[in-house]
Protein backbone atom coordinates (compact mmCIF):
# COMPACT_ATOMS: atom_id res chain seq x y z
CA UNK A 1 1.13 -29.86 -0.69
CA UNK A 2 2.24 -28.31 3.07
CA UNK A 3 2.67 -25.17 2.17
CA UNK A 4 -0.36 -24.26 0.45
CA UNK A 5 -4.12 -25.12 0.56
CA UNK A 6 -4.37 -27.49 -2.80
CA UNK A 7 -6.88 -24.98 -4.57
CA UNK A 8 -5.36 -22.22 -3.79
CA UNK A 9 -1.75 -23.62 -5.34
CA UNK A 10 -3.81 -24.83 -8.60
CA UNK A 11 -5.37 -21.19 -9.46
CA UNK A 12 -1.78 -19.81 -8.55
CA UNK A 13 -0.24 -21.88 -11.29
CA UNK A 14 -3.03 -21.95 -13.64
CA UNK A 15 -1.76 -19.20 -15.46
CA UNK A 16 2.22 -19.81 -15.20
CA UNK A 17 1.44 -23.18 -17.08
CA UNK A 18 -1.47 -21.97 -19.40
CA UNK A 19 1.09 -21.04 -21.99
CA UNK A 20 3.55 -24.05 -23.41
CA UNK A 21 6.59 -24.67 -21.23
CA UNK A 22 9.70 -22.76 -22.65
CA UNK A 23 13.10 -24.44 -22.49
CA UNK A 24 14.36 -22.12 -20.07
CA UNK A 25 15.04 -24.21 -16.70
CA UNK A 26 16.04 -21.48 -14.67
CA UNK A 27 15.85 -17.69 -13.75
CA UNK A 28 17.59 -15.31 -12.12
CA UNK A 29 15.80 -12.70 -10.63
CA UNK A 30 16.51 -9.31 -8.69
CA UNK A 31 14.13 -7.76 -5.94
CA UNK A 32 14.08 -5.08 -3.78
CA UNK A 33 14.47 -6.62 -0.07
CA UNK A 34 11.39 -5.17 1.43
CA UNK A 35 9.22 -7.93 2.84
CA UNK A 36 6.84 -8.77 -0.09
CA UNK A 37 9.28 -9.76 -2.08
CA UNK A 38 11.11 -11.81 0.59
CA UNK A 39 7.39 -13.68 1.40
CA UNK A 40 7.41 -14.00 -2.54
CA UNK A 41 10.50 -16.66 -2.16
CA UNK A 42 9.00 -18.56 -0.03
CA UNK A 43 5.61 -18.82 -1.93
CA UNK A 44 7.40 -19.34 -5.36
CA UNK A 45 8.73 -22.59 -4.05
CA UNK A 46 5.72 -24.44 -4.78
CA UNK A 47 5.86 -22.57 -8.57
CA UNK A 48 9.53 -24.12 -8.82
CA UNK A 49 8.05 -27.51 -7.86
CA UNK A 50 5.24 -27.09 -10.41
CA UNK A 51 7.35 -26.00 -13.50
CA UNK A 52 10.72 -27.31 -12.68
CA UNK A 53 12.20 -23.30 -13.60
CA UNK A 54 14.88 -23.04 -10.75
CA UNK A 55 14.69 -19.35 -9.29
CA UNK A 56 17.75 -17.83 -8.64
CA UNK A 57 17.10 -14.73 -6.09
CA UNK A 58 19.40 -11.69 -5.84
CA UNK A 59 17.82 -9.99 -2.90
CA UNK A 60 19.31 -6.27 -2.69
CA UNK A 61 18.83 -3.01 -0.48
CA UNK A 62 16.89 -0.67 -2.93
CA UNK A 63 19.59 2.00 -3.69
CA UNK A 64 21.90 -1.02 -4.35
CA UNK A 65 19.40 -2.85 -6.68
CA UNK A 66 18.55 0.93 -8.32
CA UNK A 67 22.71 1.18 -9.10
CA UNK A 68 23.10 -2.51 -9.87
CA UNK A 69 20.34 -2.78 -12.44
CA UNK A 70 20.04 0.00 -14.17
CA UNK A 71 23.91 -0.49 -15.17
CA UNK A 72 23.66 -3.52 -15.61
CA UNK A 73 20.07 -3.34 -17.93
CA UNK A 74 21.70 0.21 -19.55
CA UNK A 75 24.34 -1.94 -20.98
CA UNK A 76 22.89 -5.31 -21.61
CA UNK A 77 24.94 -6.66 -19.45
CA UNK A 78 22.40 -10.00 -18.97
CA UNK A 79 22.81 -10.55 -15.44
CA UNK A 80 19.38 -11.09 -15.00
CA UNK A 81 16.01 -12.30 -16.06
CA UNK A 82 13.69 -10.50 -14.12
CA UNK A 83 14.71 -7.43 -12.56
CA UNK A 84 12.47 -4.84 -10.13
CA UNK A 85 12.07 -1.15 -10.88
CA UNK A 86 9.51 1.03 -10.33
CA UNK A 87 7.20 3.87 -11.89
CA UNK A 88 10.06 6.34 -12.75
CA UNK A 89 12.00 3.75 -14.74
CA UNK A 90 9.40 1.74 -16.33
CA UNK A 91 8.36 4.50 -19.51
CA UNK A 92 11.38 5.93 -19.37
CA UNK A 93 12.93 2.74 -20.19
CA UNK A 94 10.35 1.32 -22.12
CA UNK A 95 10.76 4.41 -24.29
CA UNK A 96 14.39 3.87 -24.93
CA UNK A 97 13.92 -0.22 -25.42
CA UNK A 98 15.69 -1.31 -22.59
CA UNK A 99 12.97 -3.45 -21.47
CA UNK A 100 10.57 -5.72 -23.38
CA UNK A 101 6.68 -4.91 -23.68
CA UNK A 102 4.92 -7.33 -21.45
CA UNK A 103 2.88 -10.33 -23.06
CA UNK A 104 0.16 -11.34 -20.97
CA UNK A 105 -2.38 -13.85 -21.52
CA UNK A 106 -6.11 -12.56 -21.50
CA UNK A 107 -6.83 -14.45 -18.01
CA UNK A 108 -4.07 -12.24 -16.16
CA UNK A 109 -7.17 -9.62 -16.63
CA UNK A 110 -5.27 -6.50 -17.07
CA UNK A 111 -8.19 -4.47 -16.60
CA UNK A 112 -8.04 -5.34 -13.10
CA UNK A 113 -5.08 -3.40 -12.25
CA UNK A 114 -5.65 0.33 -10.41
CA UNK A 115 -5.18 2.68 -13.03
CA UNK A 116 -2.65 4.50 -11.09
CA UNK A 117 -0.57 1.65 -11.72
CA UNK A 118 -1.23 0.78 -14.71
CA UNK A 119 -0.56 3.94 -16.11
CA UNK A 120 2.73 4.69 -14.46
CA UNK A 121 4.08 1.68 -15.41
CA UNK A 122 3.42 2.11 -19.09
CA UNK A 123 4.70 3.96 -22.18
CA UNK A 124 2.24 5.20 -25.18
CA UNK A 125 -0.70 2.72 -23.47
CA UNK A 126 1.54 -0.28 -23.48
CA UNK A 127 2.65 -2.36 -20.25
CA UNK A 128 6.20 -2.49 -19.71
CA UNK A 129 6.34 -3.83 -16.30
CA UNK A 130 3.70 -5.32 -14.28
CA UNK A 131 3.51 -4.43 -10.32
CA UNK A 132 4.19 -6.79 -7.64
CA UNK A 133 3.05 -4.04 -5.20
CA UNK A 134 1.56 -0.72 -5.06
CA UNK A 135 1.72 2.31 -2.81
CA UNK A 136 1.29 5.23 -1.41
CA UNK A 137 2.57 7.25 1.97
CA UNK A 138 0.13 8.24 4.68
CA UNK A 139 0.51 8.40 8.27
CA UNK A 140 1.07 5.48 10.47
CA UNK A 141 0.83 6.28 14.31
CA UNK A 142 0.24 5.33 17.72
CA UNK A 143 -2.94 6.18 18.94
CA UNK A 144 -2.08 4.49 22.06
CA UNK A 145 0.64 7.51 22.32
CA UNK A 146 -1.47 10.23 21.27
CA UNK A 147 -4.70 9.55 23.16
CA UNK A 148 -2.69 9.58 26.25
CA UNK A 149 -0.94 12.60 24.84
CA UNK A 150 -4.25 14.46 24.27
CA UNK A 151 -3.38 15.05 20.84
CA UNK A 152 -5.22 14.50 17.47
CA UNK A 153 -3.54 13.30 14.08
CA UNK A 154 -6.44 14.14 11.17
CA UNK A 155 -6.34 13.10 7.38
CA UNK A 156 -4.22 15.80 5.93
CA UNK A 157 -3.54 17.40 8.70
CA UNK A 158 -1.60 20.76 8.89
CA UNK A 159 2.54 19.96 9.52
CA UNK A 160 2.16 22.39 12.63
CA UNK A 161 -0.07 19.95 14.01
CA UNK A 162 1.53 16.83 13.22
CA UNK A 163 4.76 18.00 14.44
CA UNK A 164 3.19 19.34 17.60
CA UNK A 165 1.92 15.67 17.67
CA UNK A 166 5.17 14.15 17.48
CA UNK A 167 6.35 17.05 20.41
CA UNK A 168 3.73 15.61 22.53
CA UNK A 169 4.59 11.60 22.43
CA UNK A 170 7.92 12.17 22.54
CA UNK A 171 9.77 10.30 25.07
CA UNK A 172 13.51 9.40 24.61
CA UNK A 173 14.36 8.91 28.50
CA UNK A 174 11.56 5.77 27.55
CA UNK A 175 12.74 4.89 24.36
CA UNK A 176 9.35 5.85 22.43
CA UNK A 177 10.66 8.97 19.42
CA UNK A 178 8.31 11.28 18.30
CA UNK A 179 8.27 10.51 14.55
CA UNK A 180 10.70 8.05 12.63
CA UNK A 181 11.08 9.24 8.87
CA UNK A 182 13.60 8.50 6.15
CA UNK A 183 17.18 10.34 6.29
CA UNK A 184 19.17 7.63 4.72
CA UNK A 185 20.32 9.53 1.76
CA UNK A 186 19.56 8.42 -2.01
CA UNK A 187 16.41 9.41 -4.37
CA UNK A 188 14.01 6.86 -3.40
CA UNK A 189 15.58 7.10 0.11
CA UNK A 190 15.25 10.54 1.60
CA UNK A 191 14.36 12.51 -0.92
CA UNK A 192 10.79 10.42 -1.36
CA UNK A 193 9.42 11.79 1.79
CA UNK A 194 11.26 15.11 1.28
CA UNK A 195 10.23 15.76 -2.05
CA UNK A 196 6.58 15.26 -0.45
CA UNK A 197 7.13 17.70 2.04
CA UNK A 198 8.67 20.05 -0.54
CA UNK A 199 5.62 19.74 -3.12
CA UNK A 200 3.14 20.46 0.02
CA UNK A 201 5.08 24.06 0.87
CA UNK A 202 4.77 24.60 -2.71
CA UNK A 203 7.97 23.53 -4.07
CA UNK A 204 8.98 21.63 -7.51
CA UNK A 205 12.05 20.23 -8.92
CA UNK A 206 12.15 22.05 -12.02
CA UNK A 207 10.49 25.25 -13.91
CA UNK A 208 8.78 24.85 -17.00
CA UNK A 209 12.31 25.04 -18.60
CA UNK A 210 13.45 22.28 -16.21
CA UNK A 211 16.33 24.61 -14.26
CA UNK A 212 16.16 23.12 -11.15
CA UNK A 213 14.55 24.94 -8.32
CA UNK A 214 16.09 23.90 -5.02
CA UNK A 215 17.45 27.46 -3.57
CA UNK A 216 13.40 28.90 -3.75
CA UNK A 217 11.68 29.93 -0.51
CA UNK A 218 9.60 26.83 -0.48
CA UNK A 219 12.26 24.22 -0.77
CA UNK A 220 14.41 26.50 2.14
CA UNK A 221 11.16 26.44 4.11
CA UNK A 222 10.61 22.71 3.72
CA UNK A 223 13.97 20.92 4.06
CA UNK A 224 14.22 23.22 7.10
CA UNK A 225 11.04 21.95 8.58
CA UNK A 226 12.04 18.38 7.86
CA UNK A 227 15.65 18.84 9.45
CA UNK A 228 14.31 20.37 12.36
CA UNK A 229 11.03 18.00 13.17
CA UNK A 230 13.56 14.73 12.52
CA UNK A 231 16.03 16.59 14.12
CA UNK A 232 14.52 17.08 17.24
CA UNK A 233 11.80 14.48 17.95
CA UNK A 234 13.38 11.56 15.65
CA UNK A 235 16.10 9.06 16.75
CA UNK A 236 19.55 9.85 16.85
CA UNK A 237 21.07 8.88 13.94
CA UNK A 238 18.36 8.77 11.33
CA UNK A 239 20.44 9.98 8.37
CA UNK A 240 21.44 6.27 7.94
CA UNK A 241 17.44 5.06 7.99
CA UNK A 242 15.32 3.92 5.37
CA UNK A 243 12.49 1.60 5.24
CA UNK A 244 13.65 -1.05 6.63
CA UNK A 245 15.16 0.31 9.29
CA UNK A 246 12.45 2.69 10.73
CA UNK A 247 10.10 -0.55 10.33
CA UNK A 248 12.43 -2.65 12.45
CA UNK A 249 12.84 0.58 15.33
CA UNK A 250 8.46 0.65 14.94
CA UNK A 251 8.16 -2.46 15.92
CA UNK A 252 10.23 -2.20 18.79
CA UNK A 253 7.89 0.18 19.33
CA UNK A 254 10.57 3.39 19.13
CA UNK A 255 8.57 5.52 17.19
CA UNK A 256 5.69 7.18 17.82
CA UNK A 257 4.31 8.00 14.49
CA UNK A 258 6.02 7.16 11.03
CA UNK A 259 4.81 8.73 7.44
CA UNK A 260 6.14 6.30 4.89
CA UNK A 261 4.67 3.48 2.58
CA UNK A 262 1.67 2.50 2.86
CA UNK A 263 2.82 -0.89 2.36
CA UNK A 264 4.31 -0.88 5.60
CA UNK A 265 1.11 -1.49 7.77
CA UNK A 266 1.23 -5.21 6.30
CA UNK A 267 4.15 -5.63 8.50
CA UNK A 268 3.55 -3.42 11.73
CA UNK A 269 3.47 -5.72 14.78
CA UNK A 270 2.46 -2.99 17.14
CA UNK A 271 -0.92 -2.79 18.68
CA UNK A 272 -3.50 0.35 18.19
CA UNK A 273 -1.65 1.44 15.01
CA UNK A 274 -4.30 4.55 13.39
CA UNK A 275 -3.89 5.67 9.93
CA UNK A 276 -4.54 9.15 8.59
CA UNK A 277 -3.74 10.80 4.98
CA UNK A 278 -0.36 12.47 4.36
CA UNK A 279 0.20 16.13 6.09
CA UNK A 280 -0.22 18.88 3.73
CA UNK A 281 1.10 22.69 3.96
CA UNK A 282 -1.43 24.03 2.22
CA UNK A 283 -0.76 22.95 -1.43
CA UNK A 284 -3.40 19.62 -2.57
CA UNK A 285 -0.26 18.51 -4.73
CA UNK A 286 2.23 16.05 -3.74
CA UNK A 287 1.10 15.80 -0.31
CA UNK A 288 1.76 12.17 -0.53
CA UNK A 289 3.89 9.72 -3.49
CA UNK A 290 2.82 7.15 -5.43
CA UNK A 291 5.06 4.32 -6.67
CA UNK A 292 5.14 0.40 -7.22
CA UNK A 293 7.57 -2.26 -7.28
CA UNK A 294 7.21 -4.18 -10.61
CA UNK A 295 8.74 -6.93 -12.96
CA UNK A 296 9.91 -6.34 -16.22
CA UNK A 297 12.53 -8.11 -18.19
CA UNK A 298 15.09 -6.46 -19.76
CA UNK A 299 15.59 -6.23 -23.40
CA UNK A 300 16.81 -9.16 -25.89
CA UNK A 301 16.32 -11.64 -22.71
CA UNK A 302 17.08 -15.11 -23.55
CA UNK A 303 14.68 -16.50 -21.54
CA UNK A 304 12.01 -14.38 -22.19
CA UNK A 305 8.92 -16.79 -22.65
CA UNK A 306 9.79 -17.97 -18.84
CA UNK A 307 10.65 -14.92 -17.76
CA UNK A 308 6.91 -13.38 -18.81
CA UNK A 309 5.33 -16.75 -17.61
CA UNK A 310 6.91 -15.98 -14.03
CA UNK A 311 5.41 -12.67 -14.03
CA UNK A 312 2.26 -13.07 -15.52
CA UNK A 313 1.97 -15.72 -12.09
CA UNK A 314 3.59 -13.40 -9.24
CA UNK A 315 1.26 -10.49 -10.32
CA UNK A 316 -1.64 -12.30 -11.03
CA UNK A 317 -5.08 -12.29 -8.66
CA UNK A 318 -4.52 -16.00 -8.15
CA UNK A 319 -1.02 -14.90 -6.56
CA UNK A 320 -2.57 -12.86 -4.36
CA UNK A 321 -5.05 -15.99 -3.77
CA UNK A 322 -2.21 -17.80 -2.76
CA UNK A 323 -0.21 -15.91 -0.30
CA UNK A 324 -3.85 -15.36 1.34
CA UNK A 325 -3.84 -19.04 1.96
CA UNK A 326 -0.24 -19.28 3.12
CA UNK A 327 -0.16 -20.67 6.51
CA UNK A 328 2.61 -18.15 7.29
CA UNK A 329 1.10 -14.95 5.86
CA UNK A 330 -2.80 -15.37 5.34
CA UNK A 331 -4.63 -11.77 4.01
CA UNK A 332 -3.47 -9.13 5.79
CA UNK A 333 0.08 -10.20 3.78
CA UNK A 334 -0.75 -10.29 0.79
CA UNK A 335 0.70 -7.42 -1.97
CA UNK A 336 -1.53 -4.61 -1.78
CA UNK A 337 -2.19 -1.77 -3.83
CA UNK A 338 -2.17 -3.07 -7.15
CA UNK A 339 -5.33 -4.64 -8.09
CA UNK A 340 -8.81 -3.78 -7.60
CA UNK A 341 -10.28 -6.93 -6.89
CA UNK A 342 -7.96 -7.24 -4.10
CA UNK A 343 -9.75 -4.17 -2.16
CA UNK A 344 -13.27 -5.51 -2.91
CA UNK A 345 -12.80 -8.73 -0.98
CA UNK A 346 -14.08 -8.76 1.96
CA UNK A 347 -11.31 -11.61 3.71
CA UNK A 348 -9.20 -8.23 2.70
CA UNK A 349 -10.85 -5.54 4.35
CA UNK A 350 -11.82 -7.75 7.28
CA UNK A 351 -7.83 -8.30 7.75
CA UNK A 352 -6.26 -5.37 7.33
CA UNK A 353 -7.22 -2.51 9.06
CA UNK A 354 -5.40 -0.14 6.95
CA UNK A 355 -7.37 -1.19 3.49
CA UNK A 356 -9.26 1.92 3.34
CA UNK A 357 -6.70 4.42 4.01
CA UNK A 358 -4.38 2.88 1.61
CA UNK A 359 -6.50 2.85 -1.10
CA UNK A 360 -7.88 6.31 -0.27
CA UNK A 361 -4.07 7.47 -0.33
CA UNK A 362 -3.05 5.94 -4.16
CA UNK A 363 -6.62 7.58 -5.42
CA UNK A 364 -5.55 11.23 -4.57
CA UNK A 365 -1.89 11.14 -5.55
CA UNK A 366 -1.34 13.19 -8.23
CA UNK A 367 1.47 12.35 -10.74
CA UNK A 368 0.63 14.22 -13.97
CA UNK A 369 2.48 17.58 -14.47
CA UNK A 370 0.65 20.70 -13.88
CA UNK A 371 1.35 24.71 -14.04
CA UNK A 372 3.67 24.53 -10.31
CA UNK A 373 5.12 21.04 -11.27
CA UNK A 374 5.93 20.26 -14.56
CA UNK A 375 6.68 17.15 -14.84
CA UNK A 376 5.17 13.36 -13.80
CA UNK A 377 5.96 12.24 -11.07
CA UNK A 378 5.10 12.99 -7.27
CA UNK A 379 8.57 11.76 -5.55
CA UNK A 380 10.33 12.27 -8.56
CA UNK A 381 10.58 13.73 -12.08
CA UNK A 382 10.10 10.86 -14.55
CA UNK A 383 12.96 11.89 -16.37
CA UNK A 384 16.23 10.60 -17.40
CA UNK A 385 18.34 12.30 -15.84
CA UNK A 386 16.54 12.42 -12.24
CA UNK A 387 17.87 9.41 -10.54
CA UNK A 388 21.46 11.74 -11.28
CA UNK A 389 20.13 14.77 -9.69
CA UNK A 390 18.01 13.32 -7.26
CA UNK A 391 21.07 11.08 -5.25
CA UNK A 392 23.25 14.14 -5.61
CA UNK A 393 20.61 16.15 -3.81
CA UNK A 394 19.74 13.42 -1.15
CA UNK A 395 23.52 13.45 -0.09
CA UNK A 396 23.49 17.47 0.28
CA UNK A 397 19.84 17.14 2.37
CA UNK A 398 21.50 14.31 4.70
CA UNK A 399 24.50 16.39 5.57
CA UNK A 400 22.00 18.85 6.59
CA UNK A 401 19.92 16.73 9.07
CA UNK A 402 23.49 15.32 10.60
CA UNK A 403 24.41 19.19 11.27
CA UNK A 404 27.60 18.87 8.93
CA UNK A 405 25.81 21.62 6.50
CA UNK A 406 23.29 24.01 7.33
CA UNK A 407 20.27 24.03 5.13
CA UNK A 408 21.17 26.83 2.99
CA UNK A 409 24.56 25.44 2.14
CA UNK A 410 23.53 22.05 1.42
CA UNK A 411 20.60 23.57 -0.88
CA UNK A 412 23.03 25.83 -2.55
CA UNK A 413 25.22 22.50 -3.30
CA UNK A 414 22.10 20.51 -4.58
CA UNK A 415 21.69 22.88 -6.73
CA UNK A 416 24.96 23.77 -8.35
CA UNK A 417 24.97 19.90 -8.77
CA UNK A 418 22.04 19.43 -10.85
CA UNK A 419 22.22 22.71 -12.77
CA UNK A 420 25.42 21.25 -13.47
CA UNK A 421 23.60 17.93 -15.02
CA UNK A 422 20.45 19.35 -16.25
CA UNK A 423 22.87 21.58 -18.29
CA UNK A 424 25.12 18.69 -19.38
CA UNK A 425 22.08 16.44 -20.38
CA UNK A 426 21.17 19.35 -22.99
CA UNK A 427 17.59 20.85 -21.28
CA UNK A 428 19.24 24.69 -21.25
């Protein structure tokens, strides 16, 4: 064994080989590219040596993978085995049998999983996809920046002060940007943080009726706020950046604070990083998301029995045993934010700084529909027809921050676009 301590390997695989060997001899299997899942192709080697199932990776930027397969799982296309989504297609798909109920073995310990999690990823109590990672978004800054700056970033802190913040530490002629968030348009892209900053003026998608919503005061006073504090304190051209890319410019140590994932402070390679919770305008909902990255195999898979067997292992606590061990990752890279026995180990806490704040941050999102938003969802509405409305928006909110549209026309464009859905799809 060289890449793995032995006893970590053998609890890894316990429960991919607990179950009788199915015929299937390989699997093909699409991920988001975000790092997790790129340390997760390295790890699995050892699982490939163990069971002999060849794994076939299709590694794709996460709008691609969202367009890729969802057609392809919409039509049963079969191009894969595995395939990741996340909480707002997981019941929704579930519900409409595109994906198979998971069929896990009693030592996967379900009850493990956070129940924020668990719950998002299921349909009528049953587990359609199991989560490779959790998250949330907080605030991920430079205290380095700031303390020389005389300024203060505080748990839910008031967006006057956090963009006063970013004022301060702002330093182009140095190459250090105020704040780095996503412009890079599509509706886990942009309109994740935005919808955020929308929900904490007040804002929501939809009425009770579901007519969208986006030409209200709040959502005017938000997106304006967001196009003016990326605008003027974030890096010139960040209506082309997403996750990866603001990580990459972070640790080149280009931006002085960043609210995204909080899966992202695994891979910050900056010293003095602080954490705080998500900004808020004054409204307790939505002031930050809440989302995983899961496995579930789509429906009438041939390979199912390997295809569960691989996730049962990639998800399992032993996984999370193993990457720990990893001579290239160790603890503080391991996939956070989905189980609970992961936060009560103290190798955890003791390597990654950002435990606390993390879990702190999935505990107080808020996801269930209530009298100002009413639907599920924090980032998004779990409904069919969002991922339509949402990337129709997100283009609209992009030209805004690039100065091709003011705010007012590109809200008046979102939403004449999804009225123009909403009212397609049957709701009015």
């Amino acid at each position: 064994m060289t890449l793995f301590r032995k006893s970590a390997l053998a609890l890894a695989l316990s429960v991919a080989v607990a179950a009788p060997a199915s015929a299937a001899d390989e699997l093909t299997i699409a991920i988001v590219n975000n790092g997790h899942m790129i340390n997760m192709q390295k790890v699995a080697e050892e699982y490939t040596a163990e069971t002999g199932v060849k794994l076939n990776w299709v590694s794709l930027e996460e709008g691609v993978l969202r367009e890729q397969v969802t057609s392809d799982t919409a039509t049963g296309g079969g191009q894969y085995d595995i395939i990741n989504i996340g909480m707002q297609e997981a019941p929704i798909w579930g519900a409409a049998g595109w994906i198979e109920p998971l069929q896990l073995s009693e030592a996967y310990d379900v009850d493990d999983l956070l129940p924020a999690m668990r719950n998002g990823l299921s349909y009528e109590g049953e587990l359609f996809a199991a989560p490779f990672y959790g998250e949330s978004s907080m605030v991920m800054y430079r205290k380095d920046l700031t303390d020389a700056a005389g300024v203060e970033i505080k748990d839910s802190d008031s967006w006057d002060n956090v963009k006063a913040a970013a004022a301060a530490i702002h330093d182009p002629d140095n190459g250090v940007f105020g704040v780095c968030l996503r412009g890079k348009p599509g509706w886990g892209d942009n309109m994740a943080f935005v919808t955020t900053v929308a929900n904490s003026f007040g804002a929501a998608w939809f009425d009770a009726d579901f007519k969208p919503q986006l030409e209200s005061a709040e959502w005017k006073a938000a997106v304006e706020f967001y196009v003016d504090l990326l605008g003027t304190y974030g890096p010139p051209g960040s209506e082309g950046n997403s996750f990866n890319e603001i990580l990459a410019l972070y640790n080149e140590g280009k931006c002085g604070l960043w609210i995204d994932a909080t899966i992202a402070a695994s891979f910050l390679e900056v010293e003095g990083v602080a954490y705080a919770q998500s900004p808020n305008a004054g409204n307790p909902v939505g002031a930050n998301w809440l989302w995983a990255w899961a496995m579930a195999v789509p429906a009438g898979s041939p390979n199912l029995e390997a295809s569960m067997q691989f996730i049962e292992w990639a998800t399992s606590k032993e996984y999370i045993q193993a990457v720990a061990a990893h001579e290239d990752f160790g603890w503080s890279k391991v996939p956070t934010g989905t189980r609970a026995s992961t936060y009560e180990s103290a190798e955890f806490q003791a390597a990654a700084p950002f435990a606390a704040a993390e879990m702190a941050a999935i505990d107080s999102a808020a996801p269930e529909a209530t009298d100002l938003k009413p639907y599920v969802g924090v980032q998004f509405a779990a409904i069919p027809e969002f991922p339509e409305v949402g990337s129709a928006v997100a283009q609209e909110i992009a030209a805004a921050l690039s100065g091709a549209k003011s705010v007012d026309e590109a809200l008046a464009a979102g939403q004449a676009a999804a009225d123009s859905i909403m009212r397609e799809a049957g709701y009015y």
